[in-house]
Structures are given as C-alpha cells and as structure tokens.
N, C-alpha and C. Protein backbone atom coordinates (compact mmCIF):
# COMPACT_ATOMS: atom_id res chain seq x y z
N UNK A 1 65.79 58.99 106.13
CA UNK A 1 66.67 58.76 107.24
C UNK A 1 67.86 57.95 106.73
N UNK A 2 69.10 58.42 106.77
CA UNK A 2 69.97 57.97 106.27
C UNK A 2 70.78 56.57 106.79
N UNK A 3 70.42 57.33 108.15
CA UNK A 3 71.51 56.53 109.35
C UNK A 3 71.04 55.79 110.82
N UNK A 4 71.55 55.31 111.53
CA UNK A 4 70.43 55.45 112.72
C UNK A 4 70.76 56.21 113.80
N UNK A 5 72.15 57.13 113.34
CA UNK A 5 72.18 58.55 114.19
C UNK A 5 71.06 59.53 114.07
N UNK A 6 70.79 59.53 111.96
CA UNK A 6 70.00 60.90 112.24
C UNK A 6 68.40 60.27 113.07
N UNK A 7 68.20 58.67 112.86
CA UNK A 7 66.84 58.43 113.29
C UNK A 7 67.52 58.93 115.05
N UNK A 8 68.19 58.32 115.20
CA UNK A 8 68.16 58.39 117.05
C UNK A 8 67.98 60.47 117.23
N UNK A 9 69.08 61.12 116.31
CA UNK A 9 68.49 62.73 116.93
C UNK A 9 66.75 62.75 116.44
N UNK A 10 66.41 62.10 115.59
CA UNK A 10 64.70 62.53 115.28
C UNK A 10 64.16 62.18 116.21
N UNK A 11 64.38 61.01 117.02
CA UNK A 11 63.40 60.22 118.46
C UNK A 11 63.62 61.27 119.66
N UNK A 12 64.91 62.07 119.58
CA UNK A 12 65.42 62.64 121.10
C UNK A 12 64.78 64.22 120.47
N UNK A 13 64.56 64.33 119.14
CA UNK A 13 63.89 66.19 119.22
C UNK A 13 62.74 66.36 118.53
N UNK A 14 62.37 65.27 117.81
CA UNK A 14 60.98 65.70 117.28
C UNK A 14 59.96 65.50 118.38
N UNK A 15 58.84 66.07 117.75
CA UNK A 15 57.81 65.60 118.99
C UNK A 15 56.82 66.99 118.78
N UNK A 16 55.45 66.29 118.79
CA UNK A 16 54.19 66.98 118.58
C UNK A 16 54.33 68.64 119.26
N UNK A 17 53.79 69.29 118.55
CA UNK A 17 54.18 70.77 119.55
C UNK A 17 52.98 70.77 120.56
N UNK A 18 53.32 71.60 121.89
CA UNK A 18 52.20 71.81 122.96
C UNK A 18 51.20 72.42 122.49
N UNK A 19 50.45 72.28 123.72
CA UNK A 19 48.95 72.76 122.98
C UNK A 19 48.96 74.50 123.16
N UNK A 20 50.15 75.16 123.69
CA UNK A 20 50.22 76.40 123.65
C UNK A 20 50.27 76.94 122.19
N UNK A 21 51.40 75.54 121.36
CA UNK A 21 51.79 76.34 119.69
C UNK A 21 50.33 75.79 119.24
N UNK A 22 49.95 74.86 119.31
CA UNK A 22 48.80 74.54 118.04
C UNK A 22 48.41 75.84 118.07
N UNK A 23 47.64 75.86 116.38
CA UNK A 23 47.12 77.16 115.73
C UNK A 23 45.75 77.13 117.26
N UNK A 24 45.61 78.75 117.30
CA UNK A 24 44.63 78.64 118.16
C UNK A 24 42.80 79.58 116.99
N UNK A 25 43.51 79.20 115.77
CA UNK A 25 42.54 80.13 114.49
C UNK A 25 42.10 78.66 113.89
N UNK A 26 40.91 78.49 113.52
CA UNK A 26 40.44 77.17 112.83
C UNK A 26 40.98 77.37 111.28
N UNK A 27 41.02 76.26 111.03
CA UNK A 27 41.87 75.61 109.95
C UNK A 27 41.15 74.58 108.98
N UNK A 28 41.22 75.33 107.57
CA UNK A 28 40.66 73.60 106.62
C UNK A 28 41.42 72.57 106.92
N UNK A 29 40.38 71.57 105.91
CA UNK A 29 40.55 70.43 105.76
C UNK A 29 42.29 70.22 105.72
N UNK A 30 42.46 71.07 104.35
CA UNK A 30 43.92 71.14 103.71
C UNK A 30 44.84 71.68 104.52
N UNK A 31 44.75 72.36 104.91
CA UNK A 31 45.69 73.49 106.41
C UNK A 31 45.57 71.98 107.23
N UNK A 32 44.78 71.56 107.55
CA UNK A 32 45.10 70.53 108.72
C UNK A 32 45.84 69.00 108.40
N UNK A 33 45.51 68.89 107.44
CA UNK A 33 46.60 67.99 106.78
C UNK A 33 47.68 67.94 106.42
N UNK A 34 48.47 69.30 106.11
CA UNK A 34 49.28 69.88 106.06
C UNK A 34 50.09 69.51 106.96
N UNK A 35 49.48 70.53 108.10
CA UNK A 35 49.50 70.49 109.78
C UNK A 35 50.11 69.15 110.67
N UNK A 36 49.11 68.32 109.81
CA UNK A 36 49.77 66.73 110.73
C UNK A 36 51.13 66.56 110.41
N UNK A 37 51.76 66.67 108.75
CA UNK A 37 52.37 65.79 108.66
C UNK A 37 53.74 66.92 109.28
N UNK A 38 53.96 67.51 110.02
CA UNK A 38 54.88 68.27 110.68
C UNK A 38 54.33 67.82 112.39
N UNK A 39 53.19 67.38 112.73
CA UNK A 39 53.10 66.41 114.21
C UNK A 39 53.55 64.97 114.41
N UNK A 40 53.49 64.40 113.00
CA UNK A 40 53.89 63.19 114.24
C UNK A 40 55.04 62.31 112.88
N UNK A 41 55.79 61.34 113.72
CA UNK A 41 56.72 60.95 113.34
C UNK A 41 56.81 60.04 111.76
N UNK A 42 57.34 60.27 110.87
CA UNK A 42 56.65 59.38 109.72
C UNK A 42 57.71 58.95 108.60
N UNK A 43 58.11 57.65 107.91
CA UNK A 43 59.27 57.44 107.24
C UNK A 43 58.55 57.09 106.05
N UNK A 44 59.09 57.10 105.03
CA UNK A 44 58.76 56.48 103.66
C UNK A 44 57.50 57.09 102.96
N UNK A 45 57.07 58.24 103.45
CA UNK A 45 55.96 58.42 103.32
C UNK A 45 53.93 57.59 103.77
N UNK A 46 54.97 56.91 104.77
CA UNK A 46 53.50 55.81 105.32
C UNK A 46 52.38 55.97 106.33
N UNK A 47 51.31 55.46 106.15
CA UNK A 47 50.29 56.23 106.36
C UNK A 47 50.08 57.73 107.44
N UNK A 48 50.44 58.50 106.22
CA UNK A 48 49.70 59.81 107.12
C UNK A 48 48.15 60.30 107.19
N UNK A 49 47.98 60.94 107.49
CA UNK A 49 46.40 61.73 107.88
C UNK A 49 45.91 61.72 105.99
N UNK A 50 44.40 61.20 105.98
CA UNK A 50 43.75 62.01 104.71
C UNK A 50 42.98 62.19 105.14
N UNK A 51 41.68 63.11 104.28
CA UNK A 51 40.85 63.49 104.34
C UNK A 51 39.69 62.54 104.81
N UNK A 52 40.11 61.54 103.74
CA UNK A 52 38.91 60.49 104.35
C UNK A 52 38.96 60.10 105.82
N UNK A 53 40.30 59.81 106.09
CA UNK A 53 40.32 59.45 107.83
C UNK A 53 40.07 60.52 108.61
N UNK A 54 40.07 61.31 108.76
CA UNK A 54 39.31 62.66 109.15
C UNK A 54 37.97 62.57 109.28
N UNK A 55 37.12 62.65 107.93
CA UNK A 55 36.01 62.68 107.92
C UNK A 55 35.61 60.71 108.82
N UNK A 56 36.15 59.91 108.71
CA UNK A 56 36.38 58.75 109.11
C UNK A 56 35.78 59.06 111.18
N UNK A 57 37.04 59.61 111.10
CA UNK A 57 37.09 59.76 112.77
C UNK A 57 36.45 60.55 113.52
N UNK A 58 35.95 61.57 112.84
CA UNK A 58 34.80 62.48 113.06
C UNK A 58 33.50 61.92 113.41
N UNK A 59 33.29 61.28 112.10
CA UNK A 59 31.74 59.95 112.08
C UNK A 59 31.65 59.42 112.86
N UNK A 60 32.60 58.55 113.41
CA UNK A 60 32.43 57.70 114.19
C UNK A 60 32.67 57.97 115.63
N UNK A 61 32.84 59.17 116.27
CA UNK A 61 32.98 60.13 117.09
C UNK A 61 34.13 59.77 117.57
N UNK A 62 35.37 59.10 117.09
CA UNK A 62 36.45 59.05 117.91
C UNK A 62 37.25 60.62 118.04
N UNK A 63 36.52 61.77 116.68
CA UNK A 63 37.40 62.74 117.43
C UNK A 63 36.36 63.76 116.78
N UNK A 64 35.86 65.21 117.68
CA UNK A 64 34.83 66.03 117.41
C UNK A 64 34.62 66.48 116.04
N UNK A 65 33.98 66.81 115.36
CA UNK A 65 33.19 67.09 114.21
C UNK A 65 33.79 68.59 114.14
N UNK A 66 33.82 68.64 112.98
CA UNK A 66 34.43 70.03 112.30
C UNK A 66 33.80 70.91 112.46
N UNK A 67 33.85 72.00 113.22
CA UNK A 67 32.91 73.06 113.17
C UNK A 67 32.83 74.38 111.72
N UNK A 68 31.74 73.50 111.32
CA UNK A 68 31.33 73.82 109.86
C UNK A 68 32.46 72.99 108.97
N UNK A 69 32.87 73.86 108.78
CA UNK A 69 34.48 73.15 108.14
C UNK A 69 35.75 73.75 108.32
N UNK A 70 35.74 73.54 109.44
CA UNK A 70 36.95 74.27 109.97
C UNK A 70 37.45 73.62 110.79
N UNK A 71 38.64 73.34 111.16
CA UNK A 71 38.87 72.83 112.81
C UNK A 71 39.92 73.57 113.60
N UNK A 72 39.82 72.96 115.23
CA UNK A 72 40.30 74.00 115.52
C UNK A 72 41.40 73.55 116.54
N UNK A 73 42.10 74.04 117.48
CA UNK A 73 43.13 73.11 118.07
C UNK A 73 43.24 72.11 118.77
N UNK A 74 41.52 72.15 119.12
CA UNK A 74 41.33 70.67 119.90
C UNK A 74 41.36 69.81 118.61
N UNK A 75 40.95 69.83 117.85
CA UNK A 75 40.89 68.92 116.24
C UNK A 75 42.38 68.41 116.38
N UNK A 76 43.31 69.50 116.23
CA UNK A 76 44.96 68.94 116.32
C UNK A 76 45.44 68.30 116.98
N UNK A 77 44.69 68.53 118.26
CA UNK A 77 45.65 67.40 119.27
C UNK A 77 44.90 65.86 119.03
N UNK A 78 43.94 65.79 118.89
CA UNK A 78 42.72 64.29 118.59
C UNK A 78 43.64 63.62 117.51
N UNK A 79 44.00 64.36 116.40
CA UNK A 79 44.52 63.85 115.66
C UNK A 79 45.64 63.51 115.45
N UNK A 80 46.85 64.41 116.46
CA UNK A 80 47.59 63.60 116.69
C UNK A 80 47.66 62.15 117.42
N UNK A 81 47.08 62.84 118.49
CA UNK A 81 46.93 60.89 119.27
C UNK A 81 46.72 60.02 117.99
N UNK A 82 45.69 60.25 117.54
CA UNK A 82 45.03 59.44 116.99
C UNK A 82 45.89 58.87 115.91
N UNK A 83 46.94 59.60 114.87
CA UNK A 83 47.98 59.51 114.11
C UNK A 83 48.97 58.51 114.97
N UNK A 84 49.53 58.95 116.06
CA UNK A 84 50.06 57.98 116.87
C UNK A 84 49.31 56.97 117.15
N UNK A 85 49.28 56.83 118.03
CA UNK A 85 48.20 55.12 118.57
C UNK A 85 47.65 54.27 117.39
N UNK A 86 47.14 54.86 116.17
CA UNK A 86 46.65 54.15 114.87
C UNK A 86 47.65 53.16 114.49
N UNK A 87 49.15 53.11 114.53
CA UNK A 87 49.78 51.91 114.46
C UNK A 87 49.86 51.06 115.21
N UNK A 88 49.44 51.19 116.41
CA UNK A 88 50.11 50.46 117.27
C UNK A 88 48.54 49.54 118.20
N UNK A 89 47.29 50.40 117.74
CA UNK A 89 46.12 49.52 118.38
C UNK A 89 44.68 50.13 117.74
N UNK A 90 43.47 49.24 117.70
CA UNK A 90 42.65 49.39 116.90
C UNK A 90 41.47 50.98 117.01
N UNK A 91 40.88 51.20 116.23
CA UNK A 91 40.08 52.32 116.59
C UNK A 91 39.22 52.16 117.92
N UNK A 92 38.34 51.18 117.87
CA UNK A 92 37.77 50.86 119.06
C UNK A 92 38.80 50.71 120.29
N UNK A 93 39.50 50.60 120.80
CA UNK A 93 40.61 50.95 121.64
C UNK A 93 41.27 52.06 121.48
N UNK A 94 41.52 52.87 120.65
CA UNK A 94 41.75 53.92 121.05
C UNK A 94 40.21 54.76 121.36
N UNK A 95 39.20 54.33 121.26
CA UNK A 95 38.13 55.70 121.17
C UNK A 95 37.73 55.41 122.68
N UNK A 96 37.73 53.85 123.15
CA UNK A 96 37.99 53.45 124.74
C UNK A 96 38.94 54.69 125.97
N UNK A 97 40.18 54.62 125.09
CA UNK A 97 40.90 55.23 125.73
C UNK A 97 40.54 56.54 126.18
N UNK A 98 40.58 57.46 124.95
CA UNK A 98 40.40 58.49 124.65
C UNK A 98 39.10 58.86 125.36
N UNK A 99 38.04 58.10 125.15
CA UNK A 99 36.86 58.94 126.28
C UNK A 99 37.60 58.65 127.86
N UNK A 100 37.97 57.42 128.06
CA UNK A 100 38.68 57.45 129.60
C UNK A 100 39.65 58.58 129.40
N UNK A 101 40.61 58.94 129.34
CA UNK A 101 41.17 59.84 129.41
C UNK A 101 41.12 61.28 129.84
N UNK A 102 39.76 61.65 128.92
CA UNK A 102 38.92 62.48 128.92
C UNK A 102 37.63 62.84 129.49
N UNK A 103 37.22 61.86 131.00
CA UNK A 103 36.05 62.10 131.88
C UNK A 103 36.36 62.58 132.65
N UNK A 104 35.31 63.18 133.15
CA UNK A 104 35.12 64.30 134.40
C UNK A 104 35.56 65.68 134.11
N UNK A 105 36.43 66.07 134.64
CA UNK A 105 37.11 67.45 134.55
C UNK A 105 38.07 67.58 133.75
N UNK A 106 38.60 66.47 132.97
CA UNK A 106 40.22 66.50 132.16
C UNK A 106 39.71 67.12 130.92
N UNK A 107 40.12 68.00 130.55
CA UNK A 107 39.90 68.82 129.31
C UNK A 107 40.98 68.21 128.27
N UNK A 108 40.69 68.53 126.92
CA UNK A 108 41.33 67.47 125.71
C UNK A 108 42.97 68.71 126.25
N UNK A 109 42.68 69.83 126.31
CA UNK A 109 44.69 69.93 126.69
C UNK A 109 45.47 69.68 128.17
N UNK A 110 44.41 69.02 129.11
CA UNK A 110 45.17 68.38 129.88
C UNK A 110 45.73 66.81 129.38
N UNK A 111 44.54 66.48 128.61
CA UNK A 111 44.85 65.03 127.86
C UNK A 111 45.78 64.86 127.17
N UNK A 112 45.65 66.06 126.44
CA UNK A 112 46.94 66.21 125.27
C UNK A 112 48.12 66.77 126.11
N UNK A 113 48.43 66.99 127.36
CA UNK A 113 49.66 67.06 127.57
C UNK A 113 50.04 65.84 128.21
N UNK A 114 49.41 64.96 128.98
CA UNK A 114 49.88 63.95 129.49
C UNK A 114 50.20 62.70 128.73
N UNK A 115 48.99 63.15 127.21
CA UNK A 115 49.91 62.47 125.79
C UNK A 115 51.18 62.31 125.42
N UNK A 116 51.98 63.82 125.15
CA UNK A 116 53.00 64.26 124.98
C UNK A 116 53.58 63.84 125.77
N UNK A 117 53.66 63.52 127.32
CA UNK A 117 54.70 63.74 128.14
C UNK A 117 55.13 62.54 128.00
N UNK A 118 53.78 61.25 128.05
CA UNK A 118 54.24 60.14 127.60
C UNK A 118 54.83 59.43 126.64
N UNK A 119 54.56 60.18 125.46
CA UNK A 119 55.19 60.03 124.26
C UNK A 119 56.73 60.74 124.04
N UNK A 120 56.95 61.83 124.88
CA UNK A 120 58.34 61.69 125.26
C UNK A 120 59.39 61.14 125.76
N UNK A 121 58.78 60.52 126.83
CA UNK A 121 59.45 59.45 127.89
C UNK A 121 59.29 58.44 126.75
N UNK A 122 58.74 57.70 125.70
CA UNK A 122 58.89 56.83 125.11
C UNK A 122 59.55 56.94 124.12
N UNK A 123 59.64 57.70 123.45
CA UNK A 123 60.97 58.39 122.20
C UNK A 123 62.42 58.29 123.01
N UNK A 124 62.61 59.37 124.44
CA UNK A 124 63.71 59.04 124.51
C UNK A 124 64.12 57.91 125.03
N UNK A 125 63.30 56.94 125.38
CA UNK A 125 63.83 55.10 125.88
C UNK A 125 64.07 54.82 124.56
N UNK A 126 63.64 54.77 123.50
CA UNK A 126 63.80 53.91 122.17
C UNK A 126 65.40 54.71 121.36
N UNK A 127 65.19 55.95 121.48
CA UNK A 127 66.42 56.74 121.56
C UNK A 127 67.75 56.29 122.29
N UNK A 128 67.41 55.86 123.61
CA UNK A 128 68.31 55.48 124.12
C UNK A 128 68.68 53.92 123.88
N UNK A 129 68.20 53.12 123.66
CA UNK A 129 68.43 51.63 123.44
C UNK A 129 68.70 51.97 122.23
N UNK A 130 68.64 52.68 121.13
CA UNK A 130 69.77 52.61 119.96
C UNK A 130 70.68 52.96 120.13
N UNK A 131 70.89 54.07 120.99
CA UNK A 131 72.37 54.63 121.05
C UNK A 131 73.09 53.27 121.88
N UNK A 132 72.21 52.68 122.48
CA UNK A 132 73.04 51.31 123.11
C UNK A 132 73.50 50.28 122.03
N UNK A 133 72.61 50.46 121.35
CA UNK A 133 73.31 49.18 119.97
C UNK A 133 73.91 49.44 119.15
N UNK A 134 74.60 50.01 119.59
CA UNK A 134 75.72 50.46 118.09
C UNK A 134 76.58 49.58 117.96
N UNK A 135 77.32 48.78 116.37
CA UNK A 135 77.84 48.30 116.36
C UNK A 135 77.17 46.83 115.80
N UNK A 136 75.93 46.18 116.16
CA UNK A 136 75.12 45.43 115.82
C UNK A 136 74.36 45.48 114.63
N UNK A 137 74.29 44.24 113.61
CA UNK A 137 74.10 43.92 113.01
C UNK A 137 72.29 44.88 112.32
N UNK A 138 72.05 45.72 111.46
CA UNK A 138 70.68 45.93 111.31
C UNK A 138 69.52 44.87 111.61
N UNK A 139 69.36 43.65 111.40
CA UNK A 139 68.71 42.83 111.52
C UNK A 139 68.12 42.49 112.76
N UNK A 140 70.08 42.23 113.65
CA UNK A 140 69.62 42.19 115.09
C UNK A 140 68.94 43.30 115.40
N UNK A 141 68.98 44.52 115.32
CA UNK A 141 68.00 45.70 115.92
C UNK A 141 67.06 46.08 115.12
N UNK A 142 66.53 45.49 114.29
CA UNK A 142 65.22 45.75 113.85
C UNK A 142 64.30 44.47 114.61
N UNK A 143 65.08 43.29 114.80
CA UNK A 143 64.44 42.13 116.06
C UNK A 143 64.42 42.63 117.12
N UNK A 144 64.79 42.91 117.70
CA UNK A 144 65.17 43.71 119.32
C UNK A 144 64.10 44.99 119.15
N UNK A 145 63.46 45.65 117.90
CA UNK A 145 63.05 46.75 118.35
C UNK A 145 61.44 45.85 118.26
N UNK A 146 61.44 45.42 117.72
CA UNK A 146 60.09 44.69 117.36
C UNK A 146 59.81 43.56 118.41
N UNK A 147 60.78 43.27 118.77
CA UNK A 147 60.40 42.85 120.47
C UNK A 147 59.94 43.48 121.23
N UNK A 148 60.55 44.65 121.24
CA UNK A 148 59.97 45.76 122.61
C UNK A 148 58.72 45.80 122.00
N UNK A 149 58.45 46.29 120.49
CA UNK A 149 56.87 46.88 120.41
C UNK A 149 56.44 45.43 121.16
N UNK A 150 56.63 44.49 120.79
CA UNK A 150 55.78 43.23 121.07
C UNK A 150 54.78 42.92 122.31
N UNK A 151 56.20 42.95 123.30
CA UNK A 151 56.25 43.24 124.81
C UNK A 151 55.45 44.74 125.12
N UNK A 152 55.55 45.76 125.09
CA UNK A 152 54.37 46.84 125.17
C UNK A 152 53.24 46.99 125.06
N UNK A 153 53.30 45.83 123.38
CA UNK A 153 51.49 46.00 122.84
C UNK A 153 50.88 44.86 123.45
N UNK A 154 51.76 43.66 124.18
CA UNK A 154 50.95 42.83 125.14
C UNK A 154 50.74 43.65 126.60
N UNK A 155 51.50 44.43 127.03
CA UNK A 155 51.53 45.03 128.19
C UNK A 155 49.74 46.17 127.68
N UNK A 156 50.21 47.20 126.86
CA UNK A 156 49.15 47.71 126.49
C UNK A 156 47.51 47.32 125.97
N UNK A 157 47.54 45.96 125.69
CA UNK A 157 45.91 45.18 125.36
C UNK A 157 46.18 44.64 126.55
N UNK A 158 47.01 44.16 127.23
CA UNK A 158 45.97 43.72 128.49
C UNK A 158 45.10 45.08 129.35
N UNK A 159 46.39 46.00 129.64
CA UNK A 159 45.95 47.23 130.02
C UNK A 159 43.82 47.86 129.87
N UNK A 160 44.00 47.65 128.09
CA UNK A 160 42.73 47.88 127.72
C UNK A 160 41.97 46.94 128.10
N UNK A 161 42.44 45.86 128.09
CA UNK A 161 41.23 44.73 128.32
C UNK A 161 40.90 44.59 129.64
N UNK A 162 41.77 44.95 130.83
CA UNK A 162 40.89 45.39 132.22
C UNK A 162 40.40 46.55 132.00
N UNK A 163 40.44 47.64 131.31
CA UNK A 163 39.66 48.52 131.40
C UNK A 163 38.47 48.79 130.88
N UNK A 164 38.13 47.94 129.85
CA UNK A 164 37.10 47.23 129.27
C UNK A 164 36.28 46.48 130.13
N UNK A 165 37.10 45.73 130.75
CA UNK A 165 35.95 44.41 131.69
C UNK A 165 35.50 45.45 132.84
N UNK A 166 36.29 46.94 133.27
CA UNK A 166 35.39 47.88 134.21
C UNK A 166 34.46 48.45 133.64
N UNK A 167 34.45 48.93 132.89
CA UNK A 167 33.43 49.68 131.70
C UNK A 167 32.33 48.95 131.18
N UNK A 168 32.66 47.98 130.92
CA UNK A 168 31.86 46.58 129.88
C UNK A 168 32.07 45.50 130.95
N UNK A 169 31.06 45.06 132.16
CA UNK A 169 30.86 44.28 132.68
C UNK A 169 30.10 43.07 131.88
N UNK A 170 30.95 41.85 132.02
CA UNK A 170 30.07 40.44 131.40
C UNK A 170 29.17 40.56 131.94
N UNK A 171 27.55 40.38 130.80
CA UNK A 171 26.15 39.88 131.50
C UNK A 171 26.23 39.04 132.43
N UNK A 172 25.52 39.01 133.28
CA UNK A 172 25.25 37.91 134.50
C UNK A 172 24.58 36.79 133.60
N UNK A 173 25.18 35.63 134.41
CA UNK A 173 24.79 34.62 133.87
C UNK A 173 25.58 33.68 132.39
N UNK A 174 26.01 34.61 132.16
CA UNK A 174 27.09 34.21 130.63
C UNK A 174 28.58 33.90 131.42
N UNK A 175 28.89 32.67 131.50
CA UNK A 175 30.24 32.20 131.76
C UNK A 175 31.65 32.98 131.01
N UNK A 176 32.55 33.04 131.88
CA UNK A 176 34.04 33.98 131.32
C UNK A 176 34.42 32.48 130.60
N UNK A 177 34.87 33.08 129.48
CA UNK A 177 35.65 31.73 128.59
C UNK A 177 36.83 31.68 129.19
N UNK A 178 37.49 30.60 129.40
CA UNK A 178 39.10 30.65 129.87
C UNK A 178 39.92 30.54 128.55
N UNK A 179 40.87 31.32 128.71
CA UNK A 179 41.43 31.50 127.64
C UNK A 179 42.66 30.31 127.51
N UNK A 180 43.06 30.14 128.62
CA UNK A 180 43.98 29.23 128.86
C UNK A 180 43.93 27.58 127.97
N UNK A 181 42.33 27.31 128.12
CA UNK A 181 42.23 26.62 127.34
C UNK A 181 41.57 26.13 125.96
N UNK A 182 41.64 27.35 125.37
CA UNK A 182 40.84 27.32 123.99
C UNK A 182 41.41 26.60 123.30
C-alpha cells in the first residue's frame, strides 16, 4: 500500500465474497489457503491462515472438521470470520460468539451474511474517517485510528462479557468481585 488513497479504495472495495461465490466443490488444505489470502484484508504479509491454524480451529471446534480432507464452503466462511475477529479478540470469544450467532435456525450463510454486512458498514466508516483526515500528520492518524480500535474493543468485551454472564451464570453463593475496586 503505497498511499492512504490506495488503502482508503481497498477499505471501500475489498471485502470477503458472498456465500453465493464461495467455491460450492470441496477444496484442500492448499486450495483453501490459497483461498483465504484473496478473503480477508492483509498488509506486510501478517498473519494469514496456515495449516496449523486450521487444523488448530478445527480441534478445538471453533470451526467444523474437514470432511475427510476436504473442505467445503461452510469451511470458507468460518474462516474468514475467524481470519477477521483473530486480531481484534481471543479464540474463546470468538467461539462464544460464533456458537451464539449460530443457534436455533441461523444457518452458517445466514451468519456469514450478517458477518459481511457488518464488516462492510465497518470498512466503509474507517474509509470514511480517512478520507476525513487528509492533510494530517501520519502519526496523528495512526493515534486516532488506534483510538477507535480502542473504543470498539472496549465497546466489544463488554458486549461479550454480558453475554457470557447470560450463558455462564456465577455459581450461587460465590460473591461478584467488584472491579471498581481491585
């Protein structure tokens, strides 16, 4: 990325394809790794999808098991989320999410579109607050952008952490620590 024009057109047009394009033919290991690094957004070469995190996220059931060894387009969309959200909050919170997301009747491509939609609306806000700073110092807007994550990822762990205390009720009898005054 040269500039922070070409980053601002990458925030306003890239973006995971629907679950209409994912391959709907199962795919190796290698085909799917491939695969990611054309889903989700990535500079310098930093952490993309390997094999091990695959086999990683599989194990630990945050995303379904390869059928045989193959996967198939539900595999693609898991892994995108999962590629996304991995910077920004821990596995155990996303695998929280991700089963909420995914109870009752919501099938992984209704999930995976209300992924996308959100992850659009959030590309083009960050899109748009650069095109607002033009003119400012790099420094100042690499502070300013790292504020917003700041402000989000407190907005977003509290988020999880009531949804946790519905899910994961404190034992009776065990006092809530106040946090206020640790």
């Amino acid at each position: 990325m040269k500039d922070l024009t070409e980053l601002q057109d990458c925030l306003r047009e890239r973006r995971p394809v629907p679950w209409e394009q994912l391959p709907d033919f199962a795919l190796y290991m290698d085909q799917v790794l491939s695969y990611m690094e054309r889903q989700v957004l990535r500079f310098d070469g930093d952490d993309g999808l390997t094999a091990a995190m695959v086999n990683n996220y599989t194990k630990s059931g945050l995303a379904p098991r390869a059928e045989g060894k193959k996967y198939s387009r539900e595999h693609l969309a898991y892994f995108t989320v999962i590629c996304v959200l991995k910077r920004v909050m821990s596995t155990r919170d996303m695998d929280l999410l991700i089963r909420e997301e995914l109870q009752g009747d919501r099938t992984a491509e209704d999930g995976y579109a209300a992924f996308c939609a959100s992850l659009d609306k959030a590309l083009n806000i960050t899109a748009g607050e650069l095109e607002e700073r033009t003119g400012g110092s790099l420094a100042d807007d690499a502070i300013h952008f790292a504020l917003l994550s700041y402000a989000a990822g407190v907005a977003s762990s509290h988020c999880v952490a009531m949804l946790r205390n519905q899910k994961e009720p404190e034992p009776k009898g065990k006092p809530k620590k106040d946090k206020e005054h640790d």
